[in-house]
N, C-alpha and C. Protein backbone atom coordinates (compact mmCIF):
# COMPACT_ATOMS: atom_id res chain seq x y z
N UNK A 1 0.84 -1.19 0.00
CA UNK A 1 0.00 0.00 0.00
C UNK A 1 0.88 1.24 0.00
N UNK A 2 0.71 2.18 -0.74
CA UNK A 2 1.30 3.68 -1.09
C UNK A 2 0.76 3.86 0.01
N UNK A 3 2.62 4.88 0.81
CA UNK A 3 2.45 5.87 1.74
C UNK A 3 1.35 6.83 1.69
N UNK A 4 0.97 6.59 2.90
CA UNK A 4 -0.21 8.13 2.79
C UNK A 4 0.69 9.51 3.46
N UNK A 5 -0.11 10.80 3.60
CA UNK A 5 0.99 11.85 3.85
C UNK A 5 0.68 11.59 5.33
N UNK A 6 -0.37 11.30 5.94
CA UNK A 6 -0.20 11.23 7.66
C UNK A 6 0.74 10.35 8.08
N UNK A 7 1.03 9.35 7.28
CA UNK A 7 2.04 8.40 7.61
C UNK A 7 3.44 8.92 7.84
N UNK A 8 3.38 10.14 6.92
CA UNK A 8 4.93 10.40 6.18
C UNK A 8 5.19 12.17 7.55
N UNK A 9 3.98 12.28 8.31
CA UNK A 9 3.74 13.19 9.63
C UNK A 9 3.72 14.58 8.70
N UNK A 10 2.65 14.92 7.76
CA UNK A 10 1.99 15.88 7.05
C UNK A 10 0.75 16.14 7.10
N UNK A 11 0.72 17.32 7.76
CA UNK A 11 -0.89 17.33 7.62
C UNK A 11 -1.26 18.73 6.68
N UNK A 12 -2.27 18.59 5.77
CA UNK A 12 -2.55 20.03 4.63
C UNK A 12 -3.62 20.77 5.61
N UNK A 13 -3.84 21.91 5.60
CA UNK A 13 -4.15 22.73 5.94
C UNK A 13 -5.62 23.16 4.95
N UNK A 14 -6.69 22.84 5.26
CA UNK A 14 -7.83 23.28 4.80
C UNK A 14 -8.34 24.59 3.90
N UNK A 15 -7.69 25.49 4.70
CA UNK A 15 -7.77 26.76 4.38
C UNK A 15 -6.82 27.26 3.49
N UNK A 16 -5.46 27.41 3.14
CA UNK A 16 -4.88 27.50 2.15
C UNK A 16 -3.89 26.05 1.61
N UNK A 17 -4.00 25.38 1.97
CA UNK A 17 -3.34 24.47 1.47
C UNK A 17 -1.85 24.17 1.48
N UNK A 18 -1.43 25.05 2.74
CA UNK A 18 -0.07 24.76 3.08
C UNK A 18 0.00 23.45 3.18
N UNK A 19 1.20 22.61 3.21
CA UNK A 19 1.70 21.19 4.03
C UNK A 19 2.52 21.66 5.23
N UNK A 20 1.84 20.97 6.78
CA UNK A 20 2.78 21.21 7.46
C UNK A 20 2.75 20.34 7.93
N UNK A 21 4.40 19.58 8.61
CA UNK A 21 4.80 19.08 9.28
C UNK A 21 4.38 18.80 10.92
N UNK A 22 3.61 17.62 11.05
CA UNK A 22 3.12 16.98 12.10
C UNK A 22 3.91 17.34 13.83
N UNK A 23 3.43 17.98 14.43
CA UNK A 23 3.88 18.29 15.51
C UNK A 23 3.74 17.36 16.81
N UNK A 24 4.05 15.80 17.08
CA UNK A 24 3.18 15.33 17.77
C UNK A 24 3.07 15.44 19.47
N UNK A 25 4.19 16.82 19.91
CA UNK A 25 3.59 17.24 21.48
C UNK A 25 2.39 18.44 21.10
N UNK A 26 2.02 18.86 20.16
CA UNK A 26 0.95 19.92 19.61
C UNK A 26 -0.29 19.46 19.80
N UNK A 27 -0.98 20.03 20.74
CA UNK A 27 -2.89 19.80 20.83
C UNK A 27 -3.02 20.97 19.91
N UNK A 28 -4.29 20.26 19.03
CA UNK A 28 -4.59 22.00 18.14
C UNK A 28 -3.36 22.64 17.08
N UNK A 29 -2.72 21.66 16.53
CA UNK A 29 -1.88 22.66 15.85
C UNK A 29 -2.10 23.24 14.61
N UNK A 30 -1.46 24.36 14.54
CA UNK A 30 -2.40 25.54 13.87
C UNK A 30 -1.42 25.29 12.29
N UNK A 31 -1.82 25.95 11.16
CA UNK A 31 -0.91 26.64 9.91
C UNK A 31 -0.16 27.34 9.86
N UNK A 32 1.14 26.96 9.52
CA UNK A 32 2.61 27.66 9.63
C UNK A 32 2.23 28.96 8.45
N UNK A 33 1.40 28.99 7.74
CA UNK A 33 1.62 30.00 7.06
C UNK A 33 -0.27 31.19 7.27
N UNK A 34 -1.08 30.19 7.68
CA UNK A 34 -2.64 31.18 8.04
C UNK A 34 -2.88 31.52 9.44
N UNK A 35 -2.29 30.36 9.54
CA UNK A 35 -2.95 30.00 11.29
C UNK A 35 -3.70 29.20 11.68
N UNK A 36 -4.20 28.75 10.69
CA UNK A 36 -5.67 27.78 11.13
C UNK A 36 -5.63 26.52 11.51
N UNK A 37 -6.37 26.02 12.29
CA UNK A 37 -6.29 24.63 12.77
C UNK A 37 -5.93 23.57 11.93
N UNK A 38 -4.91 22.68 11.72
CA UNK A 38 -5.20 21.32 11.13
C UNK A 38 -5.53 20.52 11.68
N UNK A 39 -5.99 19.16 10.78
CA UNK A 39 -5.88 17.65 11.37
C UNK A 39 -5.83 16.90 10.19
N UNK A 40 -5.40 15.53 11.25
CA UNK A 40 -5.33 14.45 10.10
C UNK A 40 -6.38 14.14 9.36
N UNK A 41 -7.30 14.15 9.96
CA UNK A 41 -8.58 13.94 9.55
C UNK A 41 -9.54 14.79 9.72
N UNK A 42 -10.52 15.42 9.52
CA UNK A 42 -11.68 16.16 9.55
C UNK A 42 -12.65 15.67 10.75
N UNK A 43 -12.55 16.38 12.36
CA UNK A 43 -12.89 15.28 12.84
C UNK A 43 -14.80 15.32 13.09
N UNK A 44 -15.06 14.04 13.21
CA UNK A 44 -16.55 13.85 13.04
C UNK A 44 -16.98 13.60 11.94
N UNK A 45 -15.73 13.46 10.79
CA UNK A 45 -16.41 13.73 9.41
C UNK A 45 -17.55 13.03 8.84
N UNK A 46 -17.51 11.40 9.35
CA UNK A 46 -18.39 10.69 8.82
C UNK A 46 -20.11 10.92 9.86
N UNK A 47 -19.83 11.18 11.26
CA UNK A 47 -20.95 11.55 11.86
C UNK A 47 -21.77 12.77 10.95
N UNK A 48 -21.12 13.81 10.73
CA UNK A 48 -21.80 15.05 10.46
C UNK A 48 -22.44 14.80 8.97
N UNK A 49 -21.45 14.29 7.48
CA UNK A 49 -22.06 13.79 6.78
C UNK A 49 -23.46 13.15 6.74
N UNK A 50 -23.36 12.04 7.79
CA UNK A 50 -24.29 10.97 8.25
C UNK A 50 -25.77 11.70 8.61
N UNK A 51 -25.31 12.94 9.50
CA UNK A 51 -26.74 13.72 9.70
C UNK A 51 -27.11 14.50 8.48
N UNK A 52 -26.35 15.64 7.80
CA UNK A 52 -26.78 16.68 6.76
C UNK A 52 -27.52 15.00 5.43
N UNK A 53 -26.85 13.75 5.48
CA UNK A 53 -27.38 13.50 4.45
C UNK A 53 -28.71 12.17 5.20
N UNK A 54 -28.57 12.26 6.17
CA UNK A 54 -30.34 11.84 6.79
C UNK A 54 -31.23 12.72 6.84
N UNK A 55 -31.17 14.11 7.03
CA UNK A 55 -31.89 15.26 7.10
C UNK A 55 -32.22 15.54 5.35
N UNK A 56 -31.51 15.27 4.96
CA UNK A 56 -31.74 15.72 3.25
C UNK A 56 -32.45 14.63 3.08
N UNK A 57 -32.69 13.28 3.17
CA UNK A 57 -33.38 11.57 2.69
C UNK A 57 -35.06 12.60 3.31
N UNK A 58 -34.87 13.21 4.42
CA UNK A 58 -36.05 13.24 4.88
C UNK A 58 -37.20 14.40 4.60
N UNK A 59 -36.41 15.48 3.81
CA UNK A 59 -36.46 16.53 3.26
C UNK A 59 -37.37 16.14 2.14
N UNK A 60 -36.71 15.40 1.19
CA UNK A 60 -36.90 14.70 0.00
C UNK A 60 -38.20 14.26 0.29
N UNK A 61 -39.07 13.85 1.21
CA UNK A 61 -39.91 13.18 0.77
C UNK A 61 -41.06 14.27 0.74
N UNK A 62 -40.91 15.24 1.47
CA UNK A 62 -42.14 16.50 1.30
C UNK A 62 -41.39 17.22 0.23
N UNK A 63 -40.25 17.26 -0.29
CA UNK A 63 -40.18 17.66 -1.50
C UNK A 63 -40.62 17.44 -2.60
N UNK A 64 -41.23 15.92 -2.54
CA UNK A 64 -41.37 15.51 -3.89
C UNK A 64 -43.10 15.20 -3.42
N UNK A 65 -43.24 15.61 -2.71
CA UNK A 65 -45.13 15.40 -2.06
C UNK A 65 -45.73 16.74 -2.27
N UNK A 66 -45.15 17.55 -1.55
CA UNK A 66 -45.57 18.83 -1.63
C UNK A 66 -45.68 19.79 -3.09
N UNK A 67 -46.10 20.68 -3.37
CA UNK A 67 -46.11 21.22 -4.40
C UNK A 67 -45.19 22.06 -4.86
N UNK A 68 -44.45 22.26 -5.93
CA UNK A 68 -43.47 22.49 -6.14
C UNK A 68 -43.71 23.77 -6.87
N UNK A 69 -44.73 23.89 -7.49
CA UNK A 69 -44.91 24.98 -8.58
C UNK A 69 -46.53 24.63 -9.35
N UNK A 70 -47.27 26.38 -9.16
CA UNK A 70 -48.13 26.53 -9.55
C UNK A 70 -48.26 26.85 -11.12
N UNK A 71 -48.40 26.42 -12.21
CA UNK A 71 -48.51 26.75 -13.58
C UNK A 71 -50.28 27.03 -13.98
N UNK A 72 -50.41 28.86 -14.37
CA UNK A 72 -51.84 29.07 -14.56
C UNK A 72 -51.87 29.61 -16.04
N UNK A 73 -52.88 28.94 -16.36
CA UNK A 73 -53.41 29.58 -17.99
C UNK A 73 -54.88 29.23 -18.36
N UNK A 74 -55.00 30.92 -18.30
CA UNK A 74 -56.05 31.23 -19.04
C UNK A 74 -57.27 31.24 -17.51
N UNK A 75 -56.41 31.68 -16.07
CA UNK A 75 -57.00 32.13 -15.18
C UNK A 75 -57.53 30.75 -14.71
N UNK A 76 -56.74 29.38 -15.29
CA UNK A 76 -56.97 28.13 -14.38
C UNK A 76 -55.41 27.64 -14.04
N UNK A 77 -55.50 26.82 -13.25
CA UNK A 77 -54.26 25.80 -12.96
C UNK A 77 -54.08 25.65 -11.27
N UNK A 78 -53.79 24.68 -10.97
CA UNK A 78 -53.57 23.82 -9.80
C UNK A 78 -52.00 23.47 -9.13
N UNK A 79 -52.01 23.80 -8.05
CA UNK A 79 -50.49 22.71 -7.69
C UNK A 79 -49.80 21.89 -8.34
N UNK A 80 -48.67 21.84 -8.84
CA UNK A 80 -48.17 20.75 -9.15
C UNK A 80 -46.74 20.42 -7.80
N UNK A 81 -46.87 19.09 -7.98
CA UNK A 81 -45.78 18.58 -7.87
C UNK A 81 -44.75 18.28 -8.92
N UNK A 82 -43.22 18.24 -8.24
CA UNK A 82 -42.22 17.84 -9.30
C UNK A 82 -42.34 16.87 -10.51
N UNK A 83 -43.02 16.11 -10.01
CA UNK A 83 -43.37 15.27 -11.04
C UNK A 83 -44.69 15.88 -12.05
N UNK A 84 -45.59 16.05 -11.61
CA UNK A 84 -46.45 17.13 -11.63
C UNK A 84 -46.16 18.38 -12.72
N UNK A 85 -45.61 19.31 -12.20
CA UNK A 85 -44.59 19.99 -12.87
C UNK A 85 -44.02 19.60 -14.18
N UNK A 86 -43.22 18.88 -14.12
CA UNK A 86 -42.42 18.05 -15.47
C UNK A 86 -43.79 18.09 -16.44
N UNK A 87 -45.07 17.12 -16.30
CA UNK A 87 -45.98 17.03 -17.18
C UNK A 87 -46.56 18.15 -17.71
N UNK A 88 -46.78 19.25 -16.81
CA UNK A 88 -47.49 20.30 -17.18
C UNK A 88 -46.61 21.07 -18.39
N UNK A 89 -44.91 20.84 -17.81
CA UNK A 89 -43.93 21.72 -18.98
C UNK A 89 -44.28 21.06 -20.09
N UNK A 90 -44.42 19.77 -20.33
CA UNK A 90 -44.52 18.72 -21.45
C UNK A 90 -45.83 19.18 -22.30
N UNK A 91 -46.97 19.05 -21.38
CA UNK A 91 -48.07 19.64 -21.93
C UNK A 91 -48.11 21.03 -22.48
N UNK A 92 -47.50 21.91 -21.88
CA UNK A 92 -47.46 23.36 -22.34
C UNK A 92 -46.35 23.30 -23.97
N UNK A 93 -45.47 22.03 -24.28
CA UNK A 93 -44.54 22.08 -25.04
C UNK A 93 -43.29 22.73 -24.64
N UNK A 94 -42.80 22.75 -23.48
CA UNK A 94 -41.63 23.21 -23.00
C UNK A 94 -40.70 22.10 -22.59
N UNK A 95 -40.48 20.86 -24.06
CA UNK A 95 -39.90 20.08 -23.50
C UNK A 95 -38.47 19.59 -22.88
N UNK A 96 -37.75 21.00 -23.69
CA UNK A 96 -36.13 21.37 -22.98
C UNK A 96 -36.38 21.62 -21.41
N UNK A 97 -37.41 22.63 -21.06
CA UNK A 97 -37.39 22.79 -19.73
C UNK A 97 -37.64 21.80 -18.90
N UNK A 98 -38.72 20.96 -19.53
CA UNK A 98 -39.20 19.89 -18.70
C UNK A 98 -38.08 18.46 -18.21
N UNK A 99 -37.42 18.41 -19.25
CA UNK A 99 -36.51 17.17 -19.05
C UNK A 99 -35.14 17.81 -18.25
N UNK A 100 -34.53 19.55 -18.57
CA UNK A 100 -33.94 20.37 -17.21
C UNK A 100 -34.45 19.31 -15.59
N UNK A 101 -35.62 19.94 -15.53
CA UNK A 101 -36.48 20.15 -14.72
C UNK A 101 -36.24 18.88 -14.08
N UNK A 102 -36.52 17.71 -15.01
CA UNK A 102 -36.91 15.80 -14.20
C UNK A 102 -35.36 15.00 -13.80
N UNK A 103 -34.52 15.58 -14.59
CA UNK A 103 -32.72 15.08 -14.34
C UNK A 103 -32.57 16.09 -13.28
N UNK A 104 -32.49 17.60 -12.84
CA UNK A 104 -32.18 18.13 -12.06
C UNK A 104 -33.00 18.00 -10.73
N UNK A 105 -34.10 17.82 -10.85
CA UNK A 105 -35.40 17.51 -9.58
C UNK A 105 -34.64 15.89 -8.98
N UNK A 106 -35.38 15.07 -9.94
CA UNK A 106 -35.50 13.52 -9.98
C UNK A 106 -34.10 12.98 -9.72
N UNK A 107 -33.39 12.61 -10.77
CA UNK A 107 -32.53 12.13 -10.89
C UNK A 107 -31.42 12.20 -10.27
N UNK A 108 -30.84 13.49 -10.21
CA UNK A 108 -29.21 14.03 -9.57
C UNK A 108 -29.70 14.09 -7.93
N UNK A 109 -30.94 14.48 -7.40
CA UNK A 109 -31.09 14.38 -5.55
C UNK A 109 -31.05 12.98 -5.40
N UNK A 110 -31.10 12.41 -6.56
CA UNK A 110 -31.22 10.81 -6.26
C UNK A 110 -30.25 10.15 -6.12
N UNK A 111 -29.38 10.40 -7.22
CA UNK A 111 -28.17 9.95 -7.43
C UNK A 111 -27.04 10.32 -5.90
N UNK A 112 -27.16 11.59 -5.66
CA UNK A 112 -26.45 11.96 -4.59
C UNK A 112 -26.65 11.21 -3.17
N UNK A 113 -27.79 11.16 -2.97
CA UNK A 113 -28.11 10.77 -1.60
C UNK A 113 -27.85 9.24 -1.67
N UNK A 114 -28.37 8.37 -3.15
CA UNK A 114 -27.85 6.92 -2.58
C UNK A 114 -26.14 7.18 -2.69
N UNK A 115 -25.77 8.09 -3.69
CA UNK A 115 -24.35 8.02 -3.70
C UNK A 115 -23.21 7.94 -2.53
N UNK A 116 -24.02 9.05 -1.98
CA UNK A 116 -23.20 9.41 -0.61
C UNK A 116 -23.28 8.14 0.15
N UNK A 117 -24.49 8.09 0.28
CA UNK A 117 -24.91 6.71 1.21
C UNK A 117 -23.75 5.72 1.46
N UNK A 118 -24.11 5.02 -0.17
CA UNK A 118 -22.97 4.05 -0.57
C UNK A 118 -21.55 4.07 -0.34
N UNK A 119 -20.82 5.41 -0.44
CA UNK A 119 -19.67 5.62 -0.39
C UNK A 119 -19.80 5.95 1.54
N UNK A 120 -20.19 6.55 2.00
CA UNK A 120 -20.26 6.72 3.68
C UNK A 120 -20.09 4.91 4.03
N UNK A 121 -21.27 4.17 3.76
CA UNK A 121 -21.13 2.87 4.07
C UNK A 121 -20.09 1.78 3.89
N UNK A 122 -19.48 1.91 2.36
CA UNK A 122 -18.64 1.49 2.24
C UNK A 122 -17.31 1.67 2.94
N UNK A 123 -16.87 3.19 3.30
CA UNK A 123 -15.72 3.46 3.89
C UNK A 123 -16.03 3.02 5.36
N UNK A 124 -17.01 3.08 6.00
CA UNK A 124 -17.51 2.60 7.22
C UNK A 124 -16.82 1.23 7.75
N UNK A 125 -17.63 0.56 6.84
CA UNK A 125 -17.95 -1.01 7.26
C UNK A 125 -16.60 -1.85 6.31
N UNK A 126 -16.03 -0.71 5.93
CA UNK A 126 -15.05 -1.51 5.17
C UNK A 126 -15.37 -2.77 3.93
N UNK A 127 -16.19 -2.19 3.04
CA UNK A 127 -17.12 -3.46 1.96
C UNK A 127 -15.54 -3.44 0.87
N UNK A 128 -15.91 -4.71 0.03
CA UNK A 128 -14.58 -4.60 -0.72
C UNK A 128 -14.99 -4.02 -2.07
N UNK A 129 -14.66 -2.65 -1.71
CA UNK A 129 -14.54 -1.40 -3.27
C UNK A 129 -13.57 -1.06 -3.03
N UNK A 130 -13.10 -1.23 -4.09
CA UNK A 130 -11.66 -0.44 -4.16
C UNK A 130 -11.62 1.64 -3.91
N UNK A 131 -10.51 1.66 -3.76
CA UNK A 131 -9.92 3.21 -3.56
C UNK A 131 -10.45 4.01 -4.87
N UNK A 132 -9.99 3.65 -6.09
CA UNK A 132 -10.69 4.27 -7.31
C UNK A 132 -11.69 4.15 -7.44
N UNK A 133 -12.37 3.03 -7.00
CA UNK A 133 -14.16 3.46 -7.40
C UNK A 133 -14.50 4.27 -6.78
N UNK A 134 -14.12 4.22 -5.06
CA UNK A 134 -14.91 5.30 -4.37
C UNK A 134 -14.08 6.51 -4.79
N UNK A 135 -13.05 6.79 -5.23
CA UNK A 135 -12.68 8.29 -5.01
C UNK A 135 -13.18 8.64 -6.81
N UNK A 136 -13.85 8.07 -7.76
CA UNK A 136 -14.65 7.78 -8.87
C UNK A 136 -15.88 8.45 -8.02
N UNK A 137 -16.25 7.82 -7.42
CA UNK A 137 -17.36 7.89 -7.16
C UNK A 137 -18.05 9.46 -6.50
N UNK A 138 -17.26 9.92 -5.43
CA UNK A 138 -16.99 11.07 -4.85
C UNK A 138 -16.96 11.95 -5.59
N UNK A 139 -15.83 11.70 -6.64
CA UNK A 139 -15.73 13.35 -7.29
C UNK A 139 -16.96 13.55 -8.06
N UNK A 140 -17.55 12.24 -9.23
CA UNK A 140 -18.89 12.86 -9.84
C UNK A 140 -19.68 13.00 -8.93
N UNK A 141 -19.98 13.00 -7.70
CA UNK A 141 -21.01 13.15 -6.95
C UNK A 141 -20.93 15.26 -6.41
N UNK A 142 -19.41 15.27 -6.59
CA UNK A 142 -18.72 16.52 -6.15
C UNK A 142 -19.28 17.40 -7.29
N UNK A 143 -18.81 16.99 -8.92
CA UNK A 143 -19.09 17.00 -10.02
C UNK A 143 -20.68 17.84 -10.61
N UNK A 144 -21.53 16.91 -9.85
CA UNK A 144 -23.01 17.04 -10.19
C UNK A 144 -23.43 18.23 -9.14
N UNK A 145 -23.07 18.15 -8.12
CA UNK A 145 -23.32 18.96 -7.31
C UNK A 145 -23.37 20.20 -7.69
N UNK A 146 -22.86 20.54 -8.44
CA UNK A 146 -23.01 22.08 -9.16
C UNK A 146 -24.00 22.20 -9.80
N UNK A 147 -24.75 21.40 -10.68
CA UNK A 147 -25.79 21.59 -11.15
C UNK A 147 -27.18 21.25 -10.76
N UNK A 148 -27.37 21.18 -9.18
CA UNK A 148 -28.40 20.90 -8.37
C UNK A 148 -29.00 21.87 -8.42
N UNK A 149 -28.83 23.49 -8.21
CA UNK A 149 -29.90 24.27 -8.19
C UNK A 149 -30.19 24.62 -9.44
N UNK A 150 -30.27 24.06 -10.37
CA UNK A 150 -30.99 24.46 -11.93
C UNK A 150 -32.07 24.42 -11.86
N UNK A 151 -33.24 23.37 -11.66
CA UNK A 151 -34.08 23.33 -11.49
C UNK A 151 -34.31 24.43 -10.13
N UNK A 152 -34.22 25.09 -9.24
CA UNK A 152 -34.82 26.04 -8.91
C UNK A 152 -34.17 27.43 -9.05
N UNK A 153 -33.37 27.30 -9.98
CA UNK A 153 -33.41 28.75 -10.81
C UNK A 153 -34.08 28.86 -12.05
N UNK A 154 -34.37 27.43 -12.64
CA UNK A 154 -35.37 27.64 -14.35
C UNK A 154 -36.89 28.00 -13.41
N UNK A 155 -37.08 27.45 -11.87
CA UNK A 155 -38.19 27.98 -11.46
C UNK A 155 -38.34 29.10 -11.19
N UNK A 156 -37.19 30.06 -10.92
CA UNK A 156 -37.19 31.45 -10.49
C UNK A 156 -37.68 32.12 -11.63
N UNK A 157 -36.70 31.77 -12.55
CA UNK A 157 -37.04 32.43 -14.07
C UNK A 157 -38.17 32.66 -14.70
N UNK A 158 -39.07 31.14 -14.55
CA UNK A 158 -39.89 31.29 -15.21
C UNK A 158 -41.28 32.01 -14.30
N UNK A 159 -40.69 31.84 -12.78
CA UNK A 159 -42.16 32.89 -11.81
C UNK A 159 -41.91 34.15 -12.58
N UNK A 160 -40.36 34.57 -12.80
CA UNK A 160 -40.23 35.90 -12.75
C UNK A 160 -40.86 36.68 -14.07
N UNK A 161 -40.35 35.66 -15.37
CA UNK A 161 -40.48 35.58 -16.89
C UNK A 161 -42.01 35.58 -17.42
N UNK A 162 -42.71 34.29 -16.83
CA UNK A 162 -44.05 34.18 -17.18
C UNK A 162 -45.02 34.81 -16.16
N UNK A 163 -45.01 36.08 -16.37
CA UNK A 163 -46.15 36.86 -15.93
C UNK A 163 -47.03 37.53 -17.03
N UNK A 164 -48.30 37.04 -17.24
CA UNK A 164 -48.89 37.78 -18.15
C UNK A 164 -50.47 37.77 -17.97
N UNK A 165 -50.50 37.99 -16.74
CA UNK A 165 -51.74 38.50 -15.57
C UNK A 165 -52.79 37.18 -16.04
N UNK A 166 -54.17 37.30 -16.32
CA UNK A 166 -54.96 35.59 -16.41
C UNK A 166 -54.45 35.04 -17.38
N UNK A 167 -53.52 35.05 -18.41
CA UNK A 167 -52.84 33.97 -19.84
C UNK A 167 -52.28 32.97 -19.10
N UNK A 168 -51.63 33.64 -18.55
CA UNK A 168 -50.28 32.59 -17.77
C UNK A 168 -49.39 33.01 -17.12
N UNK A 169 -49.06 32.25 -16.08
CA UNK A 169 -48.45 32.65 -15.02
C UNK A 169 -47.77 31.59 -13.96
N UNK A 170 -47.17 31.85 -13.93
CA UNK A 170 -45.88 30.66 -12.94
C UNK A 170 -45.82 30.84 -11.29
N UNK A 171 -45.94 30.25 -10.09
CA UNK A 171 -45.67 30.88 -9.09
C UNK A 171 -45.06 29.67 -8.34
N UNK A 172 -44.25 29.49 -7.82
CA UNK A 172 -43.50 28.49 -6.72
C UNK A 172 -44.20 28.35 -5.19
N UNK A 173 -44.28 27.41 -4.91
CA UNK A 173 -44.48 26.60 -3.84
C UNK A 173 -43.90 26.11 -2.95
N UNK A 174 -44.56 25.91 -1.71
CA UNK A 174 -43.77 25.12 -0.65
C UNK A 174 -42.53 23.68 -0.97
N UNK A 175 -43.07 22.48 -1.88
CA UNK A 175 -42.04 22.28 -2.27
C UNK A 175 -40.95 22.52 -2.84
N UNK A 176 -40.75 24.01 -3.34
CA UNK A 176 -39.60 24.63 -4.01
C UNK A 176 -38.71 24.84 -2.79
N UNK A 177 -39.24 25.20 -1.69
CA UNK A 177 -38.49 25.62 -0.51
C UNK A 177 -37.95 24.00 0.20
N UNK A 178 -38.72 22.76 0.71
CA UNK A 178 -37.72 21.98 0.94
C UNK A 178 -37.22 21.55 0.17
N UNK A 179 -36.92 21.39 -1.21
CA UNK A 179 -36.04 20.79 -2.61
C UNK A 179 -35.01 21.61 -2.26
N UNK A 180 -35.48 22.90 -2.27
CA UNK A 180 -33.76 23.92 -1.97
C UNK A 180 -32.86 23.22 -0.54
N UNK A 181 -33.82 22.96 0.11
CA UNK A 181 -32.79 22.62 1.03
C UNK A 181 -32.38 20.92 0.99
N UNK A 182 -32.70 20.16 0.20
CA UNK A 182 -32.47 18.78 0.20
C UNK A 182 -31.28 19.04 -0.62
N UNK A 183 -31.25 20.09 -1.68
CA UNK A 183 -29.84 20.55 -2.73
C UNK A 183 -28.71 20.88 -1.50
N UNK A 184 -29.04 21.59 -0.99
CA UNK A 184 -28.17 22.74 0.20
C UNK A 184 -27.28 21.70 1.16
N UNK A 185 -28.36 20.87 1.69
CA UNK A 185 -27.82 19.28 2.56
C UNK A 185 -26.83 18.66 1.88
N UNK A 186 -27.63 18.34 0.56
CA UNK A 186 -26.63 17.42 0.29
C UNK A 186 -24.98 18.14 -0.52
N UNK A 187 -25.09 19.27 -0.82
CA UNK A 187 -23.97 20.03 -1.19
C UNK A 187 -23.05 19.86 0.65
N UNK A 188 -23.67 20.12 1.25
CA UNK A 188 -23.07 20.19 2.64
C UNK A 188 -22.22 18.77 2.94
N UNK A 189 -23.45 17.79 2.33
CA UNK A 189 -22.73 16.53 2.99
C UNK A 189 -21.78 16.26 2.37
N UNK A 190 -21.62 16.66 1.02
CA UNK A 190 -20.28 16.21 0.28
C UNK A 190 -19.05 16.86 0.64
N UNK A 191 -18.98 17.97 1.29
CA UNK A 191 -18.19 18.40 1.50
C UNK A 191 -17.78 18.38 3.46
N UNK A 192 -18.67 18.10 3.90
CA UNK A 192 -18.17 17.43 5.30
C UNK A 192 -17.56 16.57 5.05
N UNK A 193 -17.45 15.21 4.05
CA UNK A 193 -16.79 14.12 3.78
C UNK A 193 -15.40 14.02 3.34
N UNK A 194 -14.66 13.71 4.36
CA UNK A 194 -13.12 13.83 4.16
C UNK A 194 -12.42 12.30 3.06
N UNK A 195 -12.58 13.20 1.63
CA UNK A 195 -12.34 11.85 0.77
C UNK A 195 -10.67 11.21 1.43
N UNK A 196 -9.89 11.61 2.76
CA UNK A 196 -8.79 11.12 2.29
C UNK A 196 -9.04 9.56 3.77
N UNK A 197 -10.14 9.64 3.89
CA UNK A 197 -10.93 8.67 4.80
C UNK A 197 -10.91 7.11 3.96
N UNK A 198 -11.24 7.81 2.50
CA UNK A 198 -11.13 6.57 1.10
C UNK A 198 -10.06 5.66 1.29
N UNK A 199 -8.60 6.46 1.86
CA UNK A 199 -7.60 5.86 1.34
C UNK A 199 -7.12 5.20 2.88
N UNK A 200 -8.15 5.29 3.88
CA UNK A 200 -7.59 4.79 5.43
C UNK A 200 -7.66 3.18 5.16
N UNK A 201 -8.09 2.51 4.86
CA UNK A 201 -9.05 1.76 4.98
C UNK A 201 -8.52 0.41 3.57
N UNK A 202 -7.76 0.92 2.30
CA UNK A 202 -7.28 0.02 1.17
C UNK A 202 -6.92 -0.95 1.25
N UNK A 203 -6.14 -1.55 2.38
CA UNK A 203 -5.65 -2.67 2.66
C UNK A 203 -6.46 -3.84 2.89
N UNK A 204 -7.76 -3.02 2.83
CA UNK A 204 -9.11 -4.37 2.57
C UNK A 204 -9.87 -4.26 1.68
N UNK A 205 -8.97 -3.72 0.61
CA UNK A 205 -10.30 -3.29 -0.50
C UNK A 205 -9.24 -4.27 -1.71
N UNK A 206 -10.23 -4.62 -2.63
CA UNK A 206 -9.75 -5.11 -3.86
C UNK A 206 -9.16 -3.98 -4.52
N UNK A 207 -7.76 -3.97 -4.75
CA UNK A 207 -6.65 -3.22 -5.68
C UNK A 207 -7.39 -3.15 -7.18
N UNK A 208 -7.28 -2.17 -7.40
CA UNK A 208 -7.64 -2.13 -8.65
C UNK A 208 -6.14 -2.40 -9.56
C-alpha cells in the first residue's frame, strides 16, 4: 500500500493548502503559514455527513409530495408537484425545460443521496470497493453537485419571466423551498466528507 501523507507526519491545511509538518507534542496545531487549525482527519467527518445526508433523505420526501410549482393559464391551474410539474412543462410544449427540470429535480437528488450513502457505508464497514471506485465515485457526486440548483433557478425564471396576468403565469411553492434545502444538505454533505478517509481503509479493498 502507497504511503499516505499522515504516515509520512503531514498534515494540509484546509484553508490555504499549506503542508505542514506533524507536531506530535501539539494539541490543536495551527498553519505555519494562516494559522488555522489542522488535522489528520476532519474530525466527526463521517458523523456530520451521516446527519446533513439523513436530514436531506427526509427533506426529499415532502419535497417531492408537496407542491413544487403553480402553472396558470387562461386564469386556471392547480399545484403541481415535481413530477407534476415536469408534465405540465410537457403539456405546455416546453420540453427542454421539462426534461432540465426531471434530471435536475428527480434524478441528480437521487443519485447523490444513494451516492453518498454508498460511499459513507462502504468506507464505514469496510465493503470490498476499491480506492478508485470510491474516489470515482466522490468526485462525480462533487461534479453534479453544481448543477443541483438548476431546477430552482429555471423555477425562479420562469415565476419571474411568465407573468402575463390571467394567460399565464408561474408561481413556486412550498415544495420549491424543501427541494432547496435537500440541494443545500446534500452540497453540505459532500463536502463534510473527508475523501482522504477513502484511502484509510485500502488494505481491505480489492486493488484495482
Amino acid at each position: 500500500m502507497a504511503l499516505r501523507a499522515i504516515d509520512a507526519g503531514i498534515l494540509i491545511c484546509h484553508e490555504c493548502h499549506q503542508l505542514n509538518r506533524l507536531d506530535p507534542d501539539s494539541h490543536g496545531q495551527t498553519c505555519t503559514r494562516c494559522g488555522a487549525v489542522v488535522h489528520g482527519r476532519r474530525p466527526d467527518s463521517l458523523v456530520r455527513t451521516w446527519a446533513l445526508l439523513i436530514t436531506a433523505a427526509i427533506l426529499y420526501i415532502p419535497a417531492n409530495l408537496l407542491p413544487i410549482m403553480t402553472v396558470n393559464s387562461l386564469g386556471k391551474g392547480a399545484p403541481s408537484t415535481i413530477m407534476g410539474g415536469v408534465v405540465e412543462l410537457i403539456h405546455y410544449g416546453m420540453w427542454p425545460i421539462a426534461a432540465v427540470v426531471f434530471v435536475a429535480s428527480i434524478l441528480v437528488p437521487t443519485f447523490k443521496l444513494v451516492g453518498i450513502a454508498l460511499l459513507l457505508y462502504s468506507v464505514q464497514r469496510h465493503q470490498p470497493m476499491s480506492a478508485r471506485q470510491r474516489i470515482l465515485m466522490y468526485r462525480f457526486i462533487e461534479w453534479i453537485g453544481r448543477w443541483s440548483m438548476i431546477d430552482i433557478f429555471v423555477i425562479a425564471i420562469l415565476v419571474a419571466l411568465v407573468k402575463f396576468g390571467n394567460l399565464a403565469s408561474i408561481e413556486a411553492n412550498m415544495g420549491a423551498v424543501a427541494f432547496g434545502c435537500v440541494v443545500v444538505l446534500t452540497m453540505l454533505a459532500a463536502i463534510t466528507f473527508d475523501p482522504r478517509l477513502i484511502w484509510d481503509n485500502t488494505e481491505s479493498d480489492d486493488q484495482p
